[in-house]
Protein backbone atom coordinates (compact mmCIF):
# COMPACT_ATOMS: atom_id res chain seq x y z
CA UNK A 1 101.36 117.42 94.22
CA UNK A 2 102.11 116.37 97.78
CA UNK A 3 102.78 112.84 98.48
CA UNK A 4 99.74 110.95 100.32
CA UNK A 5 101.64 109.03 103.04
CA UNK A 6 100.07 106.06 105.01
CA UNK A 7 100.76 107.14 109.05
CA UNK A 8 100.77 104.71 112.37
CA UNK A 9 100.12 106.18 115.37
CA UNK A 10 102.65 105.36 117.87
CA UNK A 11 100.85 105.06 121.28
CA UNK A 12 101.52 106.77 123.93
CA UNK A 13 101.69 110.56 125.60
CA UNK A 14 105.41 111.94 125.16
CA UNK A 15 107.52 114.60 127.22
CA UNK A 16 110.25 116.59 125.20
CA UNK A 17 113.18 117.28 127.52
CA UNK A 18 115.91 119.38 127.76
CA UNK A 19 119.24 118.53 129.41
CA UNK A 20 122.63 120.42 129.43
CA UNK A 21 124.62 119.90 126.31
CA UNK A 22 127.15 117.17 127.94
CA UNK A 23 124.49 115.63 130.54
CA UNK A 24 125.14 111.74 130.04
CA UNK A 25 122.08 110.13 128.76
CA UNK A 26 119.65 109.54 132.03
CA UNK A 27 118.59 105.85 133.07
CA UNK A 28 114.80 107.10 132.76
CA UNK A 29 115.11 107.89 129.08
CA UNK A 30 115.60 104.19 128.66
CA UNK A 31 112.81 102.06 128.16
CA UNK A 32 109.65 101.01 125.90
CA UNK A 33 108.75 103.05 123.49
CA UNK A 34 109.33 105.43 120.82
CA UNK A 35 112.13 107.66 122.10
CA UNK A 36 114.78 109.82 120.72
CA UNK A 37 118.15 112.11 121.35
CA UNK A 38 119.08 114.85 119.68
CA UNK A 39 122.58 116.16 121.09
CA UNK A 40 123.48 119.75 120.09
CA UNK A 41 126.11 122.34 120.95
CA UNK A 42 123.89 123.98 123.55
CA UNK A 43 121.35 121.33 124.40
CA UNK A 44 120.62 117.36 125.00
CA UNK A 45 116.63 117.35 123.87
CA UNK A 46 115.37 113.67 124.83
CA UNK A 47 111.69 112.69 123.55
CA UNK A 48 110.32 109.61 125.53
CA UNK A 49 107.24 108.36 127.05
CA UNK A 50 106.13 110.99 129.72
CA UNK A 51 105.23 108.77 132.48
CA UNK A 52 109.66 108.45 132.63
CA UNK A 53 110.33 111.43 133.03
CA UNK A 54 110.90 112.92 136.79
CA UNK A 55 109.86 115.85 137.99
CA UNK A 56 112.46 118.72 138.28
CA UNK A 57 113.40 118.43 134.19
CA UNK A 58 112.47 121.11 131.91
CA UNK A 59 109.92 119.48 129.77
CA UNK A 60 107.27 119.87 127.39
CA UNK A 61 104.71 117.69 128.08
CA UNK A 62 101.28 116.28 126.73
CA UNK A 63 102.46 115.50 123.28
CA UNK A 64 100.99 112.06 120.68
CA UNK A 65 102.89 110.90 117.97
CA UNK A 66 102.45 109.25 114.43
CA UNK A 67 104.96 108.27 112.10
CA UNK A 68 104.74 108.18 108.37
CA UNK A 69 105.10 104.43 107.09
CA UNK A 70 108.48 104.22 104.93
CA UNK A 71 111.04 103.61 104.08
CA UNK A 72 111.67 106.32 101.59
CA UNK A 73 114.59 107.48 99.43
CA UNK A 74 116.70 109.97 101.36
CA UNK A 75 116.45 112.17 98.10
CA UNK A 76 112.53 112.30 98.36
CA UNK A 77 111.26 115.40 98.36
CA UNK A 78 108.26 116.76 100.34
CA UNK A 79 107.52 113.96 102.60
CA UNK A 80 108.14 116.32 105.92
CA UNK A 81 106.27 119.62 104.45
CA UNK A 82 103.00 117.27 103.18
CA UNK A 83 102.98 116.16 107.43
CA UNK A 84 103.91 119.72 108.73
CA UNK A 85 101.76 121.90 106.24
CA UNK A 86 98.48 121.02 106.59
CA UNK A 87 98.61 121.33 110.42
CA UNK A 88 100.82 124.35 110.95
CA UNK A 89 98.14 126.26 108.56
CA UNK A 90 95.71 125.67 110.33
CA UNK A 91 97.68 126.57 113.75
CA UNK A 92 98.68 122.77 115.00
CA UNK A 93 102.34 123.08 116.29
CA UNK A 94 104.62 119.76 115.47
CA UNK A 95 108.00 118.43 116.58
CA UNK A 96 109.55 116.19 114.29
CA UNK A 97 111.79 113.44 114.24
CA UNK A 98 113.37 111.67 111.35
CA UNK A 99 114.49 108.45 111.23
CA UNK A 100 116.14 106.20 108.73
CA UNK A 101 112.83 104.99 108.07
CA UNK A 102 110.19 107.78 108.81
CA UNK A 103 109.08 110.71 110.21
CA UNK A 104 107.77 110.96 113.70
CA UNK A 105 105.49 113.96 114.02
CA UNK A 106 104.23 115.14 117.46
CA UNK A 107 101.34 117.11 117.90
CA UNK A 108 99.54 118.34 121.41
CA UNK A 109 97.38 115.93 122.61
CA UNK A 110 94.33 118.46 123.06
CA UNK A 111 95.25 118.53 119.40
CA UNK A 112 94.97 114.90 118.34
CA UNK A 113 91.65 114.32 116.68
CA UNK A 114 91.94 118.08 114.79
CA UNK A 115 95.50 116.93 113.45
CA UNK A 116 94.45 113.80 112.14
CA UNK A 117 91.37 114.99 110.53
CA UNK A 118 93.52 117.46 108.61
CA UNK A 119 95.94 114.83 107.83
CA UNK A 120 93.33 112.74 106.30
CA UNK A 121 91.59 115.69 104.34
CA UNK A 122 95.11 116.03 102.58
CA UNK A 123 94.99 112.58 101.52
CA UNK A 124 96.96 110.73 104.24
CA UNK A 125 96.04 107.82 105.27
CA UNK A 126 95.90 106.31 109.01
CA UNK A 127 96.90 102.56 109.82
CA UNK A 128 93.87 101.02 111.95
């Protein structure tokens, strides 16, 4: 059995950016907010707010975000595929970013209320 999670959203609308793999880290991804850099061999993808972001960077944009409320033991098993399932069966694409603590899962924003809903019908639970 999946686990039932309890979830926060985390407000805001949220680019994901790509950068060259050795661009420095730019001033605008600084600030309030959930944010968070993943450097690779081939890539430097940034998640912030959107409203930071310039124009000219290779984004996606319009994404929300909730975060499952931990922490949990790094041995756990199934926390991510309880969050991802339910919505990529039914055709709801996610980005997701652990943390010590949590996941963050980002969904499209024309997607929000669907997501949730399906969330919710799998037993998770949503912080008011």
């Amino acid at each position: 059995m999946p686990p039932e999670l309890n979830l926060r959203v985390v407000p805001g609308i949220y680019s994901v950016a790509r950068l060259a793999a050795d661009a420095p880290f730019p001033d605008w991804f600084h600030g309030p907010g959930f944010s968070a850099a993943i450097r690779a061999d081939d890539e430097l993808t940034l998640v912030c707010l959107q409203e930071r972001v310039p124009s000219g960077i290779e984004t996606e944009p319009n994404w929300r975000c909730f975060r499952s409320v931990g922490p949990f033991p790094f041995n756990a098993t199934g926390i991510v595929q309880s969050l991802v399932q339910p919505l990529s069966s039914q055709g709801v694409g996610v980005f997701v970013v652990c943390t010590f603590d949590g996941e963050h899962v980002l969904v499209p924003a024309d997607e929000w209320e669907r997501a949730r809903t399906l969330l919710e019908r799998n037993g998770h639970t949503f912080e008011t």
